[in-house]
N, C-alpha and C. Protein backbone atom coordinates (compact mmCIF):
# COMPACT_ATOMS: atom_id res chain seq x y z
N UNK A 1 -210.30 12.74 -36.96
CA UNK A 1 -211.60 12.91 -37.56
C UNK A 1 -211.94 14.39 -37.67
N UNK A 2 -211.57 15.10 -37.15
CA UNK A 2 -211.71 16.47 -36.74
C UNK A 2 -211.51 17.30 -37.68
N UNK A 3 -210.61 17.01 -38.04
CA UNK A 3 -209.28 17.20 -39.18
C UNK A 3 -209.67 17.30 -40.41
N UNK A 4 -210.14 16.02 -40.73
CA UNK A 4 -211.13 15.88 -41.93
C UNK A 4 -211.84 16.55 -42.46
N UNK A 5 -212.99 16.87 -41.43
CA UNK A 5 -214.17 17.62 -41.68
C UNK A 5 -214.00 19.25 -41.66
N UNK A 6 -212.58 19.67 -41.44
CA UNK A 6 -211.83 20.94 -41.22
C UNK A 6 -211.46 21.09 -42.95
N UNK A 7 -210.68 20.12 -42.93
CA UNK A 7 -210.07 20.15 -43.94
C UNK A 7 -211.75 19.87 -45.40
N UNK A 8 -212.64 19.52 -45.30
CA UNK A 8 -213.31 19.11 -46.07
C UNK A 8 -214.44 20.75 -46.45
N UNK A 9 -214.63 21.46 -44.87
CA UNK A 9 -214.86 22.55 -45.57
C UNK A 9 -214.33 23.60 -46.21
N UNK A 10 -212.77 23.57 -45.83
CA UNK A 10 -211.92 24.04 -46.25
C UNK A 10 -211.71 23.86 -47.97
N UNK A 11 -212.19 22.40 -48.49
CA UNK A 11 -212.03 22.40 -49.97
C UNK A 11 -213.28 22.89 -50.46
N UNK A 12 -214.64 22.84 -49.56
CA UNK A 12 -215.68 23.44 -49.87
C UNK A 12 -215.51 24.92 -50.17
N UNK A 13 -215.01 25.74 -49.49
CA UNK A 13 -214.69 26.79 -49.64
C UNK A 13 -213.77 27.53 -51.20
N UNK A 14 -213.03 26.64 -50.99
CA UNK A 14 -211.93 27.09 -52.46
C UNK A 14 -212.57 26.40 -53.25
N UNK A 15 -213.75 25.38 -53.72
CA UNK A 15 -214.57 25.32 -54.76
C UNK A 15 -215.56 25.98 -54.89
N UNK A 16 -216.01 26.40 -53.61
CA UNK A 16 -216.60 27.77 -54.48
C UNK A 16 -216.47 29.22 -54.97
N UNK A 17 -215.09 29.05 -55.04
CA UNK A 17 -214.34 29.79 -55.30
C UNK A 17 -213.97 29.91 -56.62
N UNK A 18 -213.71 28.81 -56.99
CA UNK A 18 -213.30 28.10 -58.41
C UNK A 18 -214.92 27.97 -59.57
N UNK A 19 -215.94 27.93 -58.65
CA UNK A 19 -216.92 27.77 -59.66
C UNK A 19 -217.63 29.13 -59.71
N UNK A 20 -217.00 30.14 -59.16
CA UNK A 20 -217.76 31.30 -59.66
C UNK A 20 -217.88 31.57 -61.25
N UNK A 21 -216.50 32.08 -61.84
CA UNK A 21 -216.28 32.17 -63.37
C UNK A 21 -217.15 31.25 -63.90
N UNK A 22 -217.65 29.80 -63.40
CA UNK A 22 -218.52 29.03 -63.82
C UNK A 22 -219.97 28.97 -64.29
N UNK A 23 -220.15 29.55 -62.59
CA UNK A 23 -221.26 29.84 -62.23
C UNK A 23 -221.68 31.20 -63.20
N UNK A 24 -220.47 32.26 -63.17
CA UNK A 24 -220.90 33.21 -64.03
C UNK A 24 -221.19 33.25 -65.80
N UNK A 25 -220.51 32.06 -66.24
CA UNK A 25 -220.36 31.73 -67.65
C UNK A 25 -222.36 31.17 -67.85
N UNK A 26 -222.50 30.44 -66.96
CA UNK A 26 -223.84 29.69 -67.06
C UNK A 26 -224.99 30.48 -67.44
N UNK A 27 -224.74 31.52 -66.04
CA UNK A 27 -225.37 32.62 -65.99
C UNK A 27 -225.80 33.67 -67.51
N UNK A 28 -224.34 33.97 -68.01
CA UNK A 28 -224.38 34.60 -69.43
C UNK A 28 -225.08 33.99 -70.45
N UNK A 29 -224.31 32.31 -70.18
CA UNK A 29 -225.14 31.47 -71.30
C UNK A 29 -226.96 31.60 -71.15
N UNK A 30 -227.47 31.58 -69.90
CA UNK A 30 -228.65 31.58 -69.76
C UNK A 30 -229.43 33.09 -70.58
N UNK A 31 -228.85 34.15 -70.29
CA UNK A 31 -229.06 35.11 -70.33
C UNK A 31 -229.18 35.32 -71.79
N UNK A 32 -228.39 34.35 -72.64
CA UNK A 32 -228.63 34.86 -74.24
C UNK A 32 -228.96 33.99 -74.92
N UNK A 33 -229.88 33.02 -73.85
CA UNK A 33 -231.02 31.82 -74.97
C UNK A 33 -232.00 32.74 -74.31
N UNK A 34 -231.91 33.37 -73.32
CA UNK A 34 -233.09 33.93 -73.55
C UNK A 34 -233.53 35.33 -74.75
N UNK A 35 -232.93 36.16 -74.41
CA UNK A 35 -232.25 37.01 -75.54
C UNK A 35 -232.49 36.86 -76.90
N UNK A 36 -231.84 35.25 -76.86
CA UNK A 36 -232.54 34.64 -78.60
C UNK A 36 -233.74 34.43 -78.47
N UNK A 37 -234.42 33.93 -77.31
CA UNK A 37 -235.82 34.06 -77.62
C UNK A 37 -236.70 35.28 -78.01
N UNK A 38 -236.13 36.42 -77.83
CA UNK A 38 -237.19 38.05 -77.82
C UNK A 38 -236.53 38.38 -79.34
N UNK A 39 -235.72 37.43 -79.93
CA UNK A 39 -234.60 38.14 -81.26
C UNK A 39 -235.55 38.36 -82.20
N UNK A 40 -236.92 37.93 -82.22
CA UNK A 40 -237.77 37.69 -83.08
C UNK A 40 -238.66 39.06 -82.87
N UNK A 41 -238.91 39.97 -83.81
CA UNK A 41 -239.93 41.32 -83.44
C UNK A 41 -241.16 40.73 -82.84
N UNK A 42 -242.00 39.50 -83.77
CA UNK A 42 -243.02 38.89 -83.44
C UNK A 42 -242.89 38.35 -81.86
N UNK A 43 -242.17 37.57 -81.37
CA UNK A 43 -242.55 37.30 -80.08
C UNK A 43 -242.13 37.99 -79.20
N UNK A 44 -241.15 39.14 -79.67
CA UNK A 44 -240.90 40.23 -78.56
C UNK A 44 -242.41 41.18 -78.21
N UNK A 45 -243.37 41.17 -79.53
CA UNK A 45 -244.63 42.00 -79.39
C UNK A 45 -245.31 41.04 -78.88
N UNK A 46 -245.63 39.80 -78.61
CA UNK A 46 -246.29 38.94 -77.82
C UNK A 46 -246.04 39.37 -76.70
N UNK A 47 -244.34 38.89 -76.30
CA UNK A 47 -244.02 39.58 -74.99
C UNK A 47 -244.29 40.88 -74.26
N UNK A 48 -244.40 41.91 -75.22
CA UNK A 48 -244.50 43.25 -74.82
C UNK A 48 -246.47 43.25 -74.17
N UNK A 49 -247.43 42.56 -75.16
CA UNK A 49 -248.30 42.76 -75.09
C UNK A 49 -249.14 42.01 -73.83
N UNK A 50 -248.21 40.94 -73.68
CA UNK A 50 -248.45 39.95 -72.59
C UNK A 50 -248.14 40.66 -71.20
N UNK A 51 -247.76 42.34 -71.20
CA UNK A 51 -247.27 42.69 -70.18
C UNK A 51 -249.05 43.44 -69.64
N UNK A 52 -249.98 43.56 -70.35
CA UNK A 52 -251.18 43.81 -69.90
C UNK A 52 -251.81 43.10 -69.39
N UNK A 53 -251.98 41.59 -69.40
CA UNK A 53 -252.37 40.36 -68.63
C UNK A 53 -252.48 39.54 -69.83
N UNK A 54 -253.46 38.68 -69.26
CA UNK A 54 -253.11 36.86 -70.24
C UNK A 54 -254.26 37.09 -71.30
N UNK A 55 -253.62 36.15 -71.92
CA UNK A 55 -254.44 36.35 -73.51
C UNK A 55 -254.62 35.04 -74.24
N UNK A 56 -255.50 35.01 -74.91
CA UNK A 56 -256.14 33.56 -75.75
C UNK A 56 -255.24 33.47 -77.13
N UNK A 57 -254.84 32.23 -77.62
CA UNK A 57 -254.40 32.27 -78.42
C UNK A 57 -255.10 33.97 -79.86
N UNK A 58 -256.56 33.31 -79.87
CA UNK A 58 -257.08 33.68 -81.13
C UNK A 58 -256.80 35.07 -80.67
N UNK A 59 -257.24 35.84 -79.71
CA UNK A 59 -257.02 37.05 -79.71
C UNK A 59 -255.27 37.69 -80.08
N UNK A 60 -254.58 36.72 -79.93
CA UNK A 60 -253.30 37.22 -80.20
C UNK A 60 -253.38 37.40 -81.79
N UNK A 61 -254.03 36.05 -82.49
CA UNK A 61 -253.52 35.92 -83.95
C UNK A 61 -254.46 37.34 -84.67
N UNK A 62 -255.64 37.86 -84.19
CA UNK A 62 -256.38 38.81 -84.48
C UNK A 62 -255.32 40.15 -84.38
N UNK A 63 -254.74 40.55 -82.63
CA UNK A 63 -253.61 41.03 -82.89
C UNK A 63 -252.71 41.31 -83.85
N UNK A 64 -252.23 40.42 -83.70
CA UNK A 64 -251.46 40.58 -85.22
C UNK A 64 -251.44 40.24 -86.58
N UNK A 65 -252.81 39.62 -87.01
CA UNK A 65 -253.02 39.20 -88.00
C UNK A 65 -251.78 38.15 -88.95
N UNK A 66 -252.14 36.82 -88.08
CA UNK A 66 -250.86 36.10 -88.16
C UNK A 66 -252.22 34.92 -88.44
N UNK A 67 -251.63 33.41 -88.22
CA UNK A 67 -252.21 32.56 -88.43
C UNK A 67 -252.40 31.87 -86.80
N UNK A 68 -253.12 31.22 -86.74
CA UNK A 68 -253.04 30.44 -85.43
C UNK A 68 -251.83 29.70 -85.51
N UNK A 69 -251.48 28.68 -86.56
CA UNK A 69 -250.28 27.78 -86.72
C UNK A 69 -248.95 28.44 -86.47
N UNK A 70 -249.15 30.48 -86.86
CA UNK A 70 -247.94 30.67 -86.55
C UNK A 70 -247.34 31.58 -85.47
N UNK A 71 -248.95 31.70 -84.76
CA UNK A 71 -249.05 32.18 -83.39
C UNK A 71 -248.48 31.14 -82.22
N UNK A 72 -248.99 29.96 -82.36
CA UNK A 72 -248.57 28.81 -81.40
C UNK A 72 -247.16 28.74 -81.81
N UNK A 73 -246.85 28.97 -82.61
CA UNK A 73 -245.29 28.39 -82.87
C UNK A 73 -244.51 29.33 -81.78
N UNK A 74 -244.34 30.74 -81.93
CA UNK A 74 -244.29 31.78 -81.39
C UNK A 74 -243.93 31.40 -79.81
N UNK A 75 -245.52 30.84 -79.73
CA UNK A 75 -245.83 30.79 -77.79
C UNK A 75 -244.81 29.91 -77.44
N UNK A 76 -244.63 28.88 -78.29
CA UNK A 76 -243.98 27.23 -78.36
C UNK A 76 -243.06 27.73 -77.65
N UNK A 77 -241.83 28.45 -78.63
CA UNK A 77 -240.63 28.77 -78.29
C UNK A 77 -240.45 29.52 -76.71
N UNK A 78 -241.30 30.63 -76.58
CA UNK A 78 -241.64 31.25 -75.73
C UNK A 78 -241.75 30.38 -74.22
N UNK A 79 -242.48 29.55 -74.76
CA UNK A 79 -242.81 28.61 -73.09
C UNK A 79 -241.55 28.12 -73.14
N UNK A 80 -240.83 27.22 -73.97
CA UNK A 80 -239.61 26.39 -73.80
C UNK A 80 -238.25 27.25 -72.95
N UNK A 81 -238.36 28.54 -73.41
CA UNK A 81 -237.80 29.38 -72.89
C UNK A 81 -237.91 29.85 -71.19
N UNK A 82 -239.38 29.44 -71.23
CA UNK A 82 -239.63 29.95 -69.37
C UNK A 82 -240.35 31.85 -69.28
N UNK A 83 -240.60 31.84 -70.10
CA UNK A 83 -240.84 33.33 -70.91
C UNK A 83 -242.33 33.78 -70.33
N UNK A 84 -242.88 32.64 -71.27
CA UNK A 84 -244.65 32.40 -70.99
C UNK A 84 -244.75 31.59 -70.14
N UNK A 85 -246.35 31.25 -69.71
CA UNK A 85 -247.00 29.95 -69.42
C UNK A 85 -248.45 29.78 -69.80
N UNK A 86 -249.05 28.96 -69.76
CA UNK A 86 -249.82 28.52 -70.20
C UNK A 86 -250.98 28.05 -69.43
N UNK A 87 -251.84 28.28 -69.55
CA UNK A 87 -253.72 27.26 -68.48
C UNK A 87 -254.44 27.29 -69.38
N UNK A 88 -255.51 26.03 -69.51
CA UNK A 88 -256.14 25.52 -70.30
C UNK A 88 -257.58 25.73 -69.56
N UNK A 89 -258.45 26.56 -70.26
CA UNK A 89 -259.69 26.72 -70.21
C UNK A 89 -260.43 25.55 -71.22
N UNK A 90 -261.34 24.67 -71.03
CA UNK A 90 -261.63 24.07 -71.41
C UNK A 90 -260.95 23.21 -72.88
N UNK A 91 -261.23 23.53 -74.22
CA UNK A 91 -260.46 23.74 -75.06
C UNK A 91 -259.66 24.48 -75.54
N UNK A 92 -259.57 25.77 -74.87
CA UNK A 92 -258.87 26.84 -74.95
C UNK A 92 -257.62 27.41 -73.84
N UNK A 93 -256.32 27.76 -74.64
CA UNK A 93 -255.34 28.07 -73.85
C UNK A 93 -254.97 29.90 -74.01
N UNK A 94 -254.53 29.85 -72.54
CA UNK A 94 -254.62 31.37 -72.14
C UNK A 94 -253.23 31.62 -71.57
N UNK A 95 -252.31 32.68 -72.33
CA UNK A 95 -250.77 32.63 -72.10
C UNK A 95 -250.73 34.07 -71.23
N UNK A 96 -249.70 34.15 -70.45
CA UNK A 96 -249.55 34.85 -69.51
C UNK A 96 -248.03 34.92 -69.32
N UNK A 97 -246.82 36.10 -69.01
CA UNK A 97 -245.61 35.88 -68.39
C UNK A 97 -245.24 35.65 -67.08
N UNK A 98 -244.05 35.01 -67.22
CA UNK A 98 -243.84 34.56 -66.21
C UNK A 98 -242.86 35.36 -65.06
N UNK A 99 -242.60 35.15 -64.02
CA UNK A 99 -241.57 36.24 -63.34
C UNK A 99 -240.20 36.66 -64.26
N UNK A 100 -239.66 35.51 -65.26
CA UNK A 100 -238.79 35.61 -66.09
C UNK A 100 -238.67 36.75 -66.95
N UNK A 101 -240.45 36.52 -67.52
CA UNK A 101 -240.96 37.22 -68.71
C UNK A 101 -241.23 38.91 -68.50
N UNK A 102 -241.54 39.08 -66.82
CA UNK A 102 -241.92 39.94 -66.96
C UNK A 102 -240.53 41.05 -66.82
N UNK A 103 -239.72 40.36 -66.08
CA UNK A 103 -238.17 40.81 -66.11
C UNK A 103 -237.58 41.03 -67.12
N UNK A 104 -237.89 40.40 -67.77
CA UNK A 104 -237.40 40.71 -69.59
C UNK A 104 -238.01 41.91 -69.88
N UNK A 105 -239.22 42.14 -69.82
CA UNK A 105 -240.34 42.96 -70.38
C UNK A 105 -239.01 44.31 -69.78
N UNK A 106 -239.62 44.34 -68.48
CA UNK A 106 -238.39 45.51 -68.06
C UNK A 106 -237.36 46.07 -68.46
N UNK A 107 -236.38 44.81 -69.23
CA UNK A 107 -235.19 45.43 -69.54
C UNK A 107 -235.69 45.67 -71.05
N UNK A 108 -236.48 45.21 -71.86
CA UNK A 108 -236.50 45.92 -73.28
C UNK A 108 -237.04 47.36 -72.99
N UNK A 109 -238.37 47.55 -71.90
CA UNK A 109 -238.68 49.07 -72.03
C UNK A 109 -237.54 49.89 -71.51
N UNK A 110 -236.66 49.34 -70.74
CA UNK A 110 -235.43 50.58 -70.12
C UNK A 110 -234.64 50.63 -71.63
N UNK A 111 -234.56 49.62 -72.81
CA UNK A 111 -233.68 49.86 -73.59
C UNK A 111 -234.56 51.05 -74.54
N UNK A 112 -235.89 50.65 -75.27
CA UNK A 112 -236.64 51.65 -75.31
C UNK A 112 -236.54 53.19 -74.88
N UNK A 113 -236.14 53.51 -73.95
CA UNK A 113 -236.41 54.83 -73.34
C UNK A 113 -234.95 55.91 -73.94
């Protein structure tokens, strides 16, 4: 029985061994849906602007003089991504980044500089 459980962390070990390259492929993959999410100038300036604190839809579409229909679209992608988030003031929603988002924010201003 001894043996077993020797031998069982022992395969634990060389699988995680084996799932690094894995683990690292995932990683990349993650890294460039997000990536595609900022590919857009428009929600990269959401993002950028979202780095001052949270904001109401309408004030964004005033921002940029966009439409509401194509401001939410924007956020849409954005939340699906993990980018933004979202709280609902009565009828009204107020977007904010997330630890993700704001990590992102970081690496576009270091590319910036």
């Amino acid at each position: 029985m001894t043996t077993s459980i020797l031998n069982k962390k022992k395969a634990t070990k060389t699988s995680k061994v084996k799932n690094k390259p894995l683990l690292r492929a995932k990683t990349m993959q993650r890294a460039a849906i997000l990536f595609k999410h900022l590919s857009d100038p428009t929600r990269l300036q959401v993002v950028t602007l979202l780095t001052e604190g949270e904001r109401h839809v309408g004030g964004l579409c005033d921002q940029f003089n966009m439409s509401q229909p194509a401001v939410s679209h924007h956020l849409a992608l954005l939340r699906l991504g993990g980018i933004v988030d979202r709280r609902r003031q009565g009828k009204n929603y107020f977007y904010s980044l997330t630890d993700t988002g704001y990590r992102l924010t970081k690496i576009v201003k270091g590319v910036g500089r």
